[in-house]
C-alpha atoms as a PDB file:
ATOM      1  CA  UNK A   1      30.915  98.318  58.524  1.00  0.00           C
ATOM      2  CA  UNK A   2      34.636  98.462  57.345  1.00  0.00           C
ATOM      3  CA  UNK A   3      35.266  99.692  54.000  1.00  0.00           C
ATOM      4  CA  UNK A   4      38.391 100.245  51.701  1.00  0.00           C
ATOM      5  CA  UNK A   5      38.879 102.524  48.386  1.00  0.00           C
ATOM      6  CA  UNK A   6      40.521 101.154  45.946  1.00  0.00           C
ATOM      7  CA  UNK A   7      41.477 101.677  42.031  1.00  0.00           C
ATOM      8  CA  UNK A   8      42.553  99.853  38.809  1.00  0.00           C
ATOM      9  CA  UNK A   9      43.788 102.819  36.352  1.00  0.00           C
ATOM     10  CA  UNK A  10      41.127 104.845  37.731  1.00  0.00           C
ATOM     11  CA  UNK A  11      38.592 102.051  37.601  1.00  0.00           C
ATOM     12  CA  UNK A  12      37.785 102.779  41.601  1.00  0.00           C
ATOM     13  CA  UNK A  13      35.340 100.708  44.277  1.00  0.00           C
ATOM     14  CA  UNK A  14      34.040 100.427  47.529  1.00  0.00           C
ATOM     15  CA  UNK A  15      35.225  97.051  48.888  1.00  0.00           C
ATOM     16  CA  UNK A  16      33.930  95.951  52.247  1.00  0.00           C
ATOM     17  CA  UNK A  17      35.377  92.929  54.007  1.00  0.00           C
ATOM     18  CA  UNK A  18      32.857  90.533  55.120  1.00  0.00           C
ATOM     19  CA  UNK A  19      34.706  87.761  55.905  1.00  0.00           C
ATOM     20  CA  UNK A  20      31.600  85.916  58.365  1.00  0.00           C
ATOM     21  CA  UNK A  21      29.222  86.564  55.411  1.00  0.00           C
ATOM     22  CA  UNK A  22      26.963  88.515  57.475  1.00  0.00           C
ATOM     23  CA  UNK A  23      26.635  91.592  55.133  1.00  0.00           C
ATOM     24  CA  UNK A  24      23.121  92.187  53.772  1.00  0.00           C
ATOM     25  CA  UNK A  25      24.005  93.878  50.458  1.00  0.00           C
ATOM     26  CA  UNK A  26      20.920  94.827  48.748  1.00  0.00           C
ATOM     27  CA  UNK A  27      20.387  97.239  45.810  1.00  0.00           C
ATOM     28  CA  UNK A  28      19.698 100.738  47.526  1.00  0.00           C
ATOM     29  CA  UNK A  29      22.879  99.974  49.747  1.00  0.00           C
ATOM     30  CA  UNK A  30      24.901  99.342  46.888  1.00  0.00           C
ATOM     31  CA  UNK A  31      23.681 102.112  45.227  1.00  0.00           C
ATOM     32  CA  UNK A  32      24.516 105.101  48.703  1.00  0.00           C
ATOM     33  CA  UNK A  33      27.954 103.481  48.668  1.00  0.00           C
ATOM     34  CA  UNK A  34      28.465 104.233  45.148  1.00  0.00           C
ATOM     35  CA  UNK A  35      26.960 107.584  44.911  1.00  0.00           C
ATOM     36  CA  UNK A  36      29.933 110.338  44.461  1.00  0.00           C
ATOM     37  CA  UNK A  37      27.949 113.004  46.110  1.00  0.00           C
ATOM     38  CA  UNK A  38      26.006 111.292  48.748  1.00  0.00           C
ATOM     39  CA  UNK A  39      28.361 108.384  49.664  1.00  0.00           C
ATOM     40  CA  UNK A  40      31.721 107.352  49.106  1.00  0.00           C
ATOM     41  CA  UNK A  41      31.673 107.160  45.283  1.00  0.00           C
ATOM     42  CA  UNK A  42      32.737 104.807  43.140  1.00  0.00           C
ATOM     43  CA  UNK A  43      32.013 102.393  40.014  1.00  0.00           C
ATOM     44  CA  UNK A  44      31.207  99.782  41.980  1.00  0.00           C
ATOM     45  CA  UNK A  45      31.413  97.480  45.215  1.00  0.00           C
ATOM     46  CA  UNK A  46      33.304  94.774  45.683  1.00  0.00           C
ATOM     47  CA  UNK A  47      32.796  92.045  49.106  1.00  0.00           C
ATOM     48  CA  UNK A  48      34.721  90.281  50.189  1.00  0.00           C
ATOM     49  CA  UNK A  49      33.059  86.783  51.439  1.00  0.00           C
ATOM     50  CA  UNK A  50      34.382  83.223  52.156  1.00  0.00           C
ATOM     51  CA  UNK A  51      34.411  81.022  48.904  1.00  0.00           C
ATOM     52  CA  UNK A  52      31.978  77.815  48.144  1.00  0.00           C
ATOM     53  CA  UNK A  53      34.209  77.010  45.557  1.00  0.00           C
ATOM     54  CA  UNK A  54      36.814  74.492  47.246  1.00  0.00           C
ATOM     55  CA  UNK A  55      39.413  75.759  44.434  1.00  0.00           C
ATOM     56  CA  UNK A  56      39.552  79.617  46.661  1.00  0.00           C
ATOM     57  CA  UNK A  57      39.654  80.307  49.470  1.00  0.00           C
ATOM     58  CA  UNK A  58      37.618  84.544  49.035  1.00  0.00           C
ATOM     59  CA  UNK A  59      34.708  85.405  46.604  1.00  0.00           C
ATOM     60  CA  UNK A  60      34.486  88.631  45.001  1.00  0.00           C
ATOM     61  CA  UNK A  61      30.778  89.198  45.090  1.00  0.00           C
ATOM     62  CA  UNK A  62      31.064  92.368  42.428  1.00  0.00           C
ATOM     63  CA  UNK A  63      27.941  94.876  42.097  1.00  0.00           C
ATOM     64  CA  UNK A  64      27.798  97.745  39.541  1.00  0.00           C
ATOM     65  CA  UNK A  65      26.980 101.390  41.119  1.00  0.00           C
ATOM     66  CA  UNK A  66      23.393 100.919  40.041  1.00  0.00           C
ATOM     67  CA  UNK A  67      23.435  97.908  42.555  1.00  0.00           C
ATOM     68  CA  UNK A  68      22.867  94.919  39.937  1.00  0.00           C
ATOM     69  CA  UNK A  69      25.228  92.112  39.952  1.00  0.00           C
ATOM     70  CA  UNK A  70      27.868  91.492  37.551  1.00  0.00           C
ATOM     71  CA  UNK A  71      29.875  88.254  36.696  1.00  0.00           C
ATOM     72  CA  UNK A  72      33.294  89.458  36.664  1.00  0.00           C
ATOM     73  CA  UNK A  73      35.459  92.785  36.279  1.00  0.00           C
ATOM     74  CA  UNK A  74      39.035  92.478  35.885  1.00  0.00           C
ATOM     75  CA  UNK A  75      40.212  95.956  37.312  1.00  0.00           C
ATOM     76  CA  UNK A  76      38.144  94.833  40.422  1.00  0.00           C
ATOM     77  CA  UNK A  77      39.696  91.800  40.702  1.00  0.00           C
ATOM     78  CA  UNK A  78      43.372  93.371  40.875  1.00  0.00           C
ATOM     79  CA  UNK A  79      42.028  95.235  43.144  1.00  0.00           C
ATOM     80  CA  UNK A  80      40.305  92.598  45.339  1.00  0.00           C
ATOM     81  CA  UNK A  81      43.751  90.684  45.249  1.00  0.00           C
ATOM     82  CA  UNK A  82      45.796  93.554  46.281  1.00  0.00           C
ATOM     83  CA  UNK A  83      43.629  93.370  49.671  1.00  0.00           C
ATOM     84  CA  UNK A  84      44.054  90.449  50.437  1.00  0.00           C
ATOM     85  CA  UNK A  85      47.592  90.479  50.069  1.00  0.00           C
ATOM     86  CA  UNK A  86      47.596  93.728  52.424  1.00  0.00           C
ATOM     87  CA  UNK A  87      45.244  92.317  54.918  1.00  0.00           C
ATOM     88  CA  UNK A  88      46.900  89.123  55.314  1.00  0.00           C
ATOM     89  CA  UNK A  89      43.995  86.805  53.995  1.00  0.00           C
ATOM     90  CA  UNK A  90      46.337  85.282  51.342  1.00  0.00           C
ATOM     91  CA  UNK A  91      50.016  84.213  52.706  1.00  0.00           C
ATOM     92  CA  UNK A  92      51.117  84.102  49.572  1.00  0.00           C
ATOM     93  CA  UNK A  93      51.280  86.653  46.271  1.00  0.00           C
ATOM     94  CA  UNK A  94      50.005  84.268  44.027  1.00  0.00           C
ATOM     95  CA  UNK A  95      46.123  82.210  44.501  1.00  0.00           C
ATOM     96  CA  UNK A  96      42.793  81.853  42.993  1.00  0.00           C
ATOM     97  CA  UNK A  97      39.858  83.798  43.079  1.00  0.00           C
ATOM     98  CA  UNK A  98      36.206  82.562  43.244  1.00  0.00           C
ATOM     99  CA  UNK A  99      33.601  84.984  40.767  1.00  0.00           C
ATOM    100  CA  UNK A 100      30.539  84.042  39.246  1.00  0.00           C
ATOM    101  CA  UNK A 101      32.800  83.667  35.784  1.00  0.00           C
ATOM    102  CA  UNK A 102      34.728  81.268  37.566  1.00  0.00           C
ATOM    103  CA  UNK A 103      38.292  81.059  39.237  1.00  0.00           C
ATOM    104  CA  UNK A 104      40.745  83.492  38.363  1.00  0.00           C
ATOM    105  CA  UNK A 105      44.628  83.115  38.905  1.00  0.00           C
ATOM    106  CA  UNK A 106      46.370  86.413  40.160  1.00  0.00           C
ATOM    107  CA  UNK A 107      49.998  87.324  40.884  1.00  0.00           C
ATOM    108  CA  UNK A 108      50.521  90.068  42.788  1.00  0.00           C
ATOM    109  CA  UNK A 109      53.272  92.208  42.569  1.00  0.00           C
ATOM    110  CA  UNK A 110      54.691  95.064  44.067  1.00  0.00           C
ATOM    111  CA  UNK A 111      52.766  97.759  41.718  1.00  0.00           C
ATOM    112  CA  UNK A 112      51.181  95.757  39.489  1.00  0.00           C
ATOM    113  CA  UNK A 113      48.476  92.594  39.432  1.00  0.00           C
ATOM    114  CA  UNK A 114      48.408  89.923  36.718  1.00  0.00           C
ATOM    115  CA  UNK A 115      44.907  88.000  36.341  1.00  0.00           C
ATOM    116  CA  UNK A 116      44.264  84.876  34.028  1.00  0.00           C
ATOM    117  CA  UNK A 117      41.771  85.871  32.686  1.00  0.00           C
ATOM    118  CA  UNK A 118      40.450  82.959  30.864  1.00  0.00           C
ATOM    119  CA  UNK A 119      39.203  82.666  27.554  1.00  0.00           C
ATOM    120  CA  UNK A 120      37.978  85.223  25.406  1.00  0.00           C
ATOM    121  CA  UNK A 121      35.150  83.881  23.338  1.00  0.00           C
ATOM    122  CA  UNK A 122      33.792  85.560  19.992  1.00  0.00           C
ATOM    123  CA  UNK A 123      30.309  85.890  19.152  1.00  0.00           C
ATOM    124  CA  UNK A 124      28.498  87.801  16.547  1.00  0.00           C
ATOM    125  CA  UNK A 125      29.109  90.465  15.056  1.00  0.00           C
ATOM    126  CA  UNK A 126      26.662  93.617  15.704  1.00  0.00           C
ATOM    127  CA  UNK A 127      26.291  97.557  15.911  1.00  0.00           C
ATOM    128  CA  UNK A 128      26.822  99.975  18.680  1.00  0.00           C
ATOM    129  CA  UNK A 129      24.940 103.399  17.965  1.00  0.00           C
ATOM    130  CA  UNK A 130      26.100 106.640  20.154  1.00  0.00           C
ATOM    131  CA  UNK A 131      24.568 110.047  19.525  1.00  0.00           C
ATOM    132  CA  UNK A 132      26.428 111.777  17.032  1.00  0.00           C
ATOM    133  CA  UNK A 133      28.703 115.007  17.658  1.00  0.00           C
ATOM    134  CA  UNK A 134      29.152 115.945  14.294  1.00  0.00           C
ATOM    135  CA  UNK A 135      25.529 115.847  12.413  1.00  0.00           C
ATOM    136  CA  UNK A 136      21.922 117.604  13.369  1.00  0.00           C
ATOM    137  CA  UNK A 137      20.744 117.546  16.887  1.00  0.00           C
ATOM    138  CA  UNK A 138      18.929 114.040  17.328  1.00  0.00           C
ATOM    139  CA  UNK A 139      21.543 112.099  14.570  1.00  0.00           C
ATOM    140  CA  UNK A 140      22.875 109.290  15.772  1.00  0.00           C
ATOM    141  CA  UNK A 141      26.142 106.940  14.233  1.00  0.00           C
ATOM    142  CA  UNK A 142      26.803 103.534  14.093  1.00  0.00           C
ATOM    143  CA  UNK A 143      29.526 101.425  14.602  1.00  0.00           C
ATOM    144  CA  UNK A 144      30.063  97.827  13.868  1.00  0.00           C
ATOM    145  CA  UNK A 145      31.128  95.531  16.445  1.00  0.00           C
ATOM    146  CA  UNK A 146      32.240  91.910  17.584  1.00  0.00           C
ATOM    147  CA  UNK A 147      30.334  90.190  20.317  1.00  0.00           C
ATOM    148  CA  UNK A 148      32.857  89.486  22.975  1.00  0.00           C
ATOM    149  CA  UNK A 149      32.356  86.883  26.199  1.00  0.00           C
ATOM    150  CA  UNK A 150      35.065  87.544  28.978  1.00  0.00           C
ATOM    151  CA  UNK A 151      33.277  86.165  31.875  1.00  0.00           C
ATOM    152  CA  UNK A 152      30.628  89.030  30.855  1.00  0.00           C
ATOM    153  CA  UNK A 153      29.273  90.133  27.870  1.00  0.00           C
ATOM    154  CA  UNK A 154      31.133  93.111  25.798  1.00  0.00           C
ATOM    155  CA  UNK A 155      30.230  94.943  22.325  1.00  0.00           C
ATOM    156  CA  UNK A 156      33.989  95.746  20.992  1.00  0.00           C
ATOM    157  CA  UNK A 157      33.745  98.254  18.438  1.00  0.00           C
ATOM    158  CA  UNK A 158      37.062  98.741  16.362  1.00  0.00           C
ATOM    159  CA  UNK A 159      36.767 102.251  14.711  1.00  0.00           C
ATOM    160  CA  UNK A 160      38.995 105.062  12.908  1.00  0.00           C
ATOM    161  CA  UNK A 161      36.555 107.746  14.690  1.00  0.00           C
ATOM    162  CA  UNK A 162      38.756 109.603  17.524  1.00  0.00           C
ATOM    163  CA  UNK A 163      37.393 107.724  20.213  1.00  0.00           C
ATOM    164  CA  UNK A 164      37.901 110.485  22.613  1.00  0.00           C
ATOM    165  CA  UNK A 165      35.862 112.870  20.703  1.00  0.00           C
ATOM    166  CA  UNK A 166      32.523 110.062  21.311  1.00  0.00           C
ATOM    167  CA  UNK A 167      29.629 111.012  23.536  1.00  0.00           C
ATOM    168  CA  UNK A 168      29.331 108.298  25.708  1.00  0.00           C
ATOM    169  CA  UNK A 169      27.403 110.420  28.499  1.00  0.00           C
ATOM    170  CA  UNK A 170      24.394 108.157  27.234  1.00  0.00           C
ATOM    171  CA  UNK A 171      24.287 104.604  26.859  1.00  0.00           C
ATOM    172  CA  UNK A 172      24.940 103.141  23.391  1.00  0.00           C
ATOM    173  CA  UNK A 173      22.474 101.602  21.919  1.00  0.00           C
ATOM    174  CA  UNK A 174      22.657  97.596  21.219  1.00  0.00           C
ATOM    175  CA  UNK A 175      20.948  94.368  19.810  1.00  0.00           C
ATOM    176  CA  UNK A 176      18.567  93.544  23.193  1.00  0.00           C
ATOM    177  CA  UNK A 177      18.313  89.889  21.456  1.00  0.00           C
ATOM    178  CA  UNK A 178      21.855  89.692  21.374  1.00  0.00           C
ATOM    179  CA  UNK A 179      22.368  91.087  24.680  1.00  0.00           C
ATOM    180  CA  UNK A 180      19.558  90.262  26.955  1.00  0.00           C
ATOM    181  CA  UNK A 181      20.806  90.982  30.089  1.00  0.00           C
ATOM    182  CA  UNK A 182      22.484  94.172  28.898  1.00  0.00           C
ATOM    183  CA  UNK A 183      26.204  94.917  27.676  1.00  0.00           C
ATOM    184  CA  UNK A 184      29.796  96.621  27.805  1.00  0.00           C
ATOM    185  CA  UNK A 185      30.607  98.970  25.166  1.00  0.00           C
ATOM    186  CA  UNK A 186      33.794  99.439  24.196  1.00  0.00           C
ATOM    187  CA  UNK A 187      35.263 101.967  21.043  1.00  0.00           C
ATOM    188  CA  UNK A 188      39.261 101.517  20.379  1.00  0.00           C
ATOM    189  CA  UNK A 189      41.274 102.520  17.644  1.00  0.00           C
ATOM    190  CA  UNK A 190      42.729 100.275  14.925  1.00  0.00           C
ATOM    191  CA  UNK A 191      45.921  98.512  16.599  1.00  0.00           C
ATOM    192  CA  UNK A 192      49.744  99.953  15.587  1.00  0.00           C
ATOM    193  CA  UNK A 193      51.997  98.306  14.446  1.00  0.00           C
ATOM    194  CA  UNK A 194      53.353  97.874  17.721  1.00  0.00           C
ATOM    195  CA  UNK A 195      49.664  96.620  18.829  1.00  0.00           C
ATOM    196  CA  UNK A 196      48.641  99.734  20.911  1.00  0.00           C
ATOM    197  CA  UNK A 197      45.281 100.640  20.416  1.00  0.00           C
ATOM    198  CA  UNK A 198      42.984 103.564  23.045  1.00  0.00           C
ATOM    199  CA  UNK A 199      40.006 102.612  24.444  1.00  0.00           C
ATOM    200  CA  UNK A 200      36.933 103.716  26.203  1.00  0.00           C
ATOM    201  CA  UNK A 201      33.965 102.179  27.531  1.00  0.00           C
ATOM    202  CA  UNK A 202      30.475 102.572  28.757  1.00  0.00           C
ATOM    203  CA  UNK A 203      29.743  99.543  31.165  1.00  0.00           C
ATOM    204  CA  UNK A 204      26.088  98.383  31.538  1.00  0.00           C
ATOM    205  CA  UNK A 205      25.254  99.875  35.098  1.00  0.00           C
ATOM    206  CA  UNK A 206      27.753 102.154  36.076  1.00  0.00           C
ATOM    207  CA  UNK A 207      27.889 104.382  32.843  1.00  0.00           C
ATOM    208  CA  UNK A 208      31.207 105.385  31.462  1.00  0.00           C
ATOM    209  CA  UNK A 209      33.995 104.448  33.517  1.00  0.00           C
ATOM    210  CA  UNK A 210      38.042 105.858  33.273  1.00  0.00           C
ATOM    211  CA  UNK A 211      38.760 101.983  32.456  1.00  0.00           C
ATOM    212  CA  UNK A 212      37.263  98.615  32.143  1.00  0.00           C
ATOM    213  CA  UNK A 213      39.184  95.372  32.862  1.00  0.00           C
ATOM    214  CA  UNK A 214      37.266  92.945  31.354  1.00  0.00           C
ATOM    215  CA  UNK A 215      36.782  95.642  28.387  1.00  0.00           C
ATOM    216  CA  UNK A 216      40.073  95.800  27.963  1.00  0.00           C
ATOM    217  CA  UNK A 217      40.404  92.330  27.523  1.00  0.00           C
ATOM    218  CA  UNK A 218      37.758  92.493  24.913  1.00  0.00           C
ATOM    219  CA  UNK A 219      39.039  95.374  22.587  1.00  0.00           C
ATOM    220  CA  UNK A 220      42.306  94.052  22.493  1.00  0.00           C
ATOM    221  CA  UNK A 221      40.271  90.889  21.234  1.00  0.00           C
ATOM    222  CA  UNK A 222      38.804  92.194  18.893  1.00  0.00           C
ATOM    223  CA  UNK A 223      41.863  94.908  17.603  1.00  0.00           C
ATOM    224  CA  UNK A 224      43.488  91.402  17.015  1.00  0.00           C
ATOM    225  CA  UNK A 225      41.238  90.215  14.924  1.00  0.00           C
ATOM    226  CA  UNK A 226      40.552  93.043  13.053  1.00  0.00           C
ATOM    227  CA  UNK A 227      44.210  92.823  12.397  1.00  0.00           C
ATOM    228  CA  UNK A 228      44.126  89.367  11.139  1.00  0.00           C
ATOM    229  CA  UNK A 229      45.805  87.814  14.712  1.00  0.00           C
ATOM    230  CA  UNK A 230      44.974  86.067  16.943  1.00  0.00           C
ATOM    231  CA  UNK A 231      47.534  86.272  19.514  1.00  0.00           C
ATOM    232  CA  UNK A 232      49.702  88.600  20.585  1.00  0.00           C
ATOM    233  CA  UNK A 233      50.467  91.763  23.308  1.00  0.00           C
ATOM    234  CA  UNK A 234      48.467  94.506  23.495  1.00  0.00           C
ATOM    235  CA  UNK A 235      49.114  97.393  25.284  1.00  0.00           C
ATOM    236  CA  UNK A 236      45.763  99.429  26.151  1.00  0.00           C
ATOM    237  CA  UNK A 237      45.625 102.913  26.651  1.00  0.00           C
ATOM    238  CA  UNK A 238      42.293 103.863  29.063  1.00  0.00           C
ATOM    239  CA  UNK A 239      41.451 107.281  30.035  1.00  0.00           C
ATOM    240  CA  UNK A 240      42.621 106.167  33.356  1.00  0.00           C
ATOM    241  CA  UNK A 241      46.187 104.612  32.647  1.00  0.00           C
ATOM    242  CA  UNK A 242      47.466 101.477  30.862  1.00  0.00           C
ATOM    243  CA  UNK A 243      47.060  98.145  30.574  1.00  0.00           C
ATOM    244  CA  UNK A 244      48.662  95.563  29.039  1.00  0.00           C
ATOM    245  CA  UNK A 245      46.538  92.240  27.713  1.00  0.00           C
ATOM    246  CA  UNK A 246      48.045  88.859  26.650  1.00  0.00           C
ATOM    247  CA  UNK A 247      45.932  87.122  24.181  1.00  0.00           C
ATOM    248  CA  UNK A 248      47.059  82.993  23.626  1.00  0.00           C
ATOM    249  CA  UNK A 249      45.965  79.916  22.487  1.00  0.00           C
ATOM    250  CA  UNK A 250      43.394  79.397  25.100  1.00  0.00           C
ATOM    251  CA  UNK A 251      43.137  81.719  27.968  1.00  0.00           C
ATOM    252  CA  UNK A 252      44.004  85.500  27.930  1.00  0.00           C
ATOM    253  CA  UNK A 253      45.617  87.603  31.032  1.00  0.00           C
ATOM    254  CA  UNK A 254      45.411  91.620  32.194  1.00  0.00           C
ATOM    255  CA  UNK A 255      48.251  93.347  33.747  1.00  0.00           C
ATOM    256  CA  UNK A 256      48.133  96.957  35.269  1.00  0.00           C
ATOM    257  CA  UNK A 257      48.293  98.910  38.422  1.00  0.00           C
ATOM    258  CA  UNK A 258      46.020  98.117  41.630  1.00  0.00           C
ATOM    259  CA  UNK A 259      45.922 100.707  44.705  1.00  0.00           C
ATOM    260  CA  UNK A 260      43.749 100.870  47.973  1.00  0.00           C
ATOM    261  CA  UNK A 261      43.614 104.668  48.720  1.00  0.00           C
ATOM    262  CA  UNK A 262      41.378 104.549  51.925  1.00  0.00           C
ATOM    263  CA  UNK A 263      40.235 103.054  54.787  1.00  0.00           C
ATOM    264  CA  UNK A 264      37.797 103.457  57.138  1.00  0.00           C
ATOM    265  CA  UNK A 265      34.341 102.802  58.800  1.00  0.00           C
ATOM    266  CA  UNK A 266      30.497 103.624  58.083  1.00  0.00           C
ATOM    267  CA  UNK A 267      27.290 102.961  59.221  1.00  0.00           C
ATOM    268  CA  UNK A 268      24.150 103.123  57.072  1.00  0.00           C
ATOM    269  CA  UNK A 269      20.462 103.943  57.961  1.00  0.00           C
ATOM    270  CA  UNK A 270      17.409 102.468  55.631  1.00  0.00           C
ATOM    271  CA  UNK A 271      16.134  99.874  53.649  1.00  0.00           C
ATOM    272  CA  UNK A 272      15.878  98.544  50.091  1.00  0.00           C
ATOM    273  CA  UNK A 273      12.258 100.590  50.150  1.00  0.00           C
ATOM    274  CA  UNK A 274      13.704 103.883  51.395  1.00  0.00           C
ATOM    275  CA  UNK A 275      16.734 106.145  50.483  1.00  0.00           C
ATOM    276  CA  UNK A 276      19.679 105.098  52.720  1.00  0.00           C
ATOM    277  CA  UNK A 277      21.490 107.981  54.873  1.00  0.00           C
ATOM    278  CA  UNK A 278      24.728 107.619  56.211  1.00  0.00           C
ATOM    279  CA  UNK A 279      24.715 108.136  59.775  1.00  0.00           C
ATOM    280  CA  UNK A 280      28.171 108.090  60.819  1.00  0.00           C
ATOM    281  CA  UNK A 281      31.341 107.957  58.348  1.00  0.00           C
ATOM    282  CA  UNK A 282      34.832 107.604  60.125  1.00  0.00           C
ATOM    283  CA  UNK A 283      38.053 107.375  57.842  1.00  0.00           C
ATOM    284  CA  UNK A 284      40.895 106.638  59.403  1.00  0.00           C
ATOM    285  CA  UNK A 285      43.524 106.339  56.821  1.00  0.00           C
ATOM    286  CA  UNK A 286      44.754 107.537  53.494  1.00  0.00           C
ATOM    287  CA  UNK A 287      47.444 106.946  51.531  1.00  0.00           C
END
């Protein structure tokens, strides 16, 4: 099958055009393509399939490296526009995308991608806990938090802890009654004056990643209202690059970088029951 790399401020994924829907994507598959020592390596994979929705005309079926599905993800999305500018699948630079969060307006731009991102919607507020780097071995600390919906469920933690000094090798721990089907973390700093804020992330089935779209979205949610806004610009600093995030009355949009890197073909032996192998890998471009 075909593949492309691509990234979102270092946010990177495996998308494979499947544009007959003939693609049998199943866990273990998902999982080979992912792996950054056995397969191609990324966060995740992103297909590209015809849309049901009569509002788009592509679906971004998005799966996280540990092969479970995953409503939305706003650096993939960028990403999944960008190639269908390239490819010449969209005529135009600005169209709707079909997810399982719904349909999401892009513009694409020459180095950048804008993406309505809808409504961000608040929920309850809750506690992160990550294993602590200053106490005993074992100690753990907790952070408070604000339950964020973006398509897909985020825990945005506003904290004065140096978010880059956090061990987020593990997964933080979380409300499973809140969260039932399993959340993205996010830490950021209080906003500036001139609302910047850093963030990172640990995203339910893929571990930490250098960004998160839709977790960017959230924190600077959140930052807002732990500033007393509601609206407002907020530019995002990720371990990967920056974003910038629009909150309004009503819908909220991301704006940063997207960038296919590779191209080429592969060909995988197995089954959802046995390890996959790669049996022939062919790339036949890079940027």
């Amino acid at each position: 099958m075909e593949y492309v790399l691509g990234h979102g401020t270092e946010n990177d994924f495996v998308l494979l055009p499947d544009p007959d829907a003939r693609l049998d994507l199943g866990p273990a598959a998902v999982r080979a393509l992912c792996h950054r020592r056995r397969g191609l390596g990324a966060d995740g994979v992103l297909r590209v399939a015809p849309s049901e929705d009569p509002g788009a005309t592509w679906f971004m079926d998005y799966r996280n490296a540990d092969g479970s599905i995953a409503e939305m993800c706003g650096n993939g999305v960028r990403v999944f526009a960008r190639y269908l500018v390239e490819a010449g699948l969209e005529s135009g630079r600005e169209f709707d995308v079909a997810t399982r969060a719904g349909l999401r307006h892009v513009t694409v731009g020459e180095g950048e991608v804008t993406v309505d991102m809808g409504p961000a919607r608040i929920g309850a507020e809750s506690t992160a806990i990550v294993p602590s780097t200053a106490g005993p071995v074992g100690s753990v600390t907790s952070f408070p938090g604000i339950a964020v919906d973006v398509g897909n469920p985020h825990l945005a933690c506003v904290t004065g802890a140096d978010v880059d000094a956090l061990d987020l090798t593990v997964a933080p721990g979380y409300d499973p009654a809140l969260f039932p089907h399993g959340v993205n973390v996010e830490f950021l700093s209080p906003l500036t004056d001139g609302l910047a804020t850093r963030l990172r992330v640990h995203e339910r089935g893929s571990g930490e990643t250098r960004s998160c779209g839709t977790g960017t979205v959230a924190g600077a949610v959140a930052g807002l209202r732990a500033a007393g806004r509601d609206t407002g610009t907020v530019t995002v600093t990720t371990p990967g690059g920056v974003l910038q995030v629009g909150v309004e009355a009503g819908t909220t949009t991301l704006t940063g970088p997207a960038v296919l890197i590779a191209r080429g073909e592969v060909e995988l032996g197995g089954s959802d029951t046995e390890p996959y192998a790669f049996t022939r890998v062919a790339q036949v471009a890079r940027a």
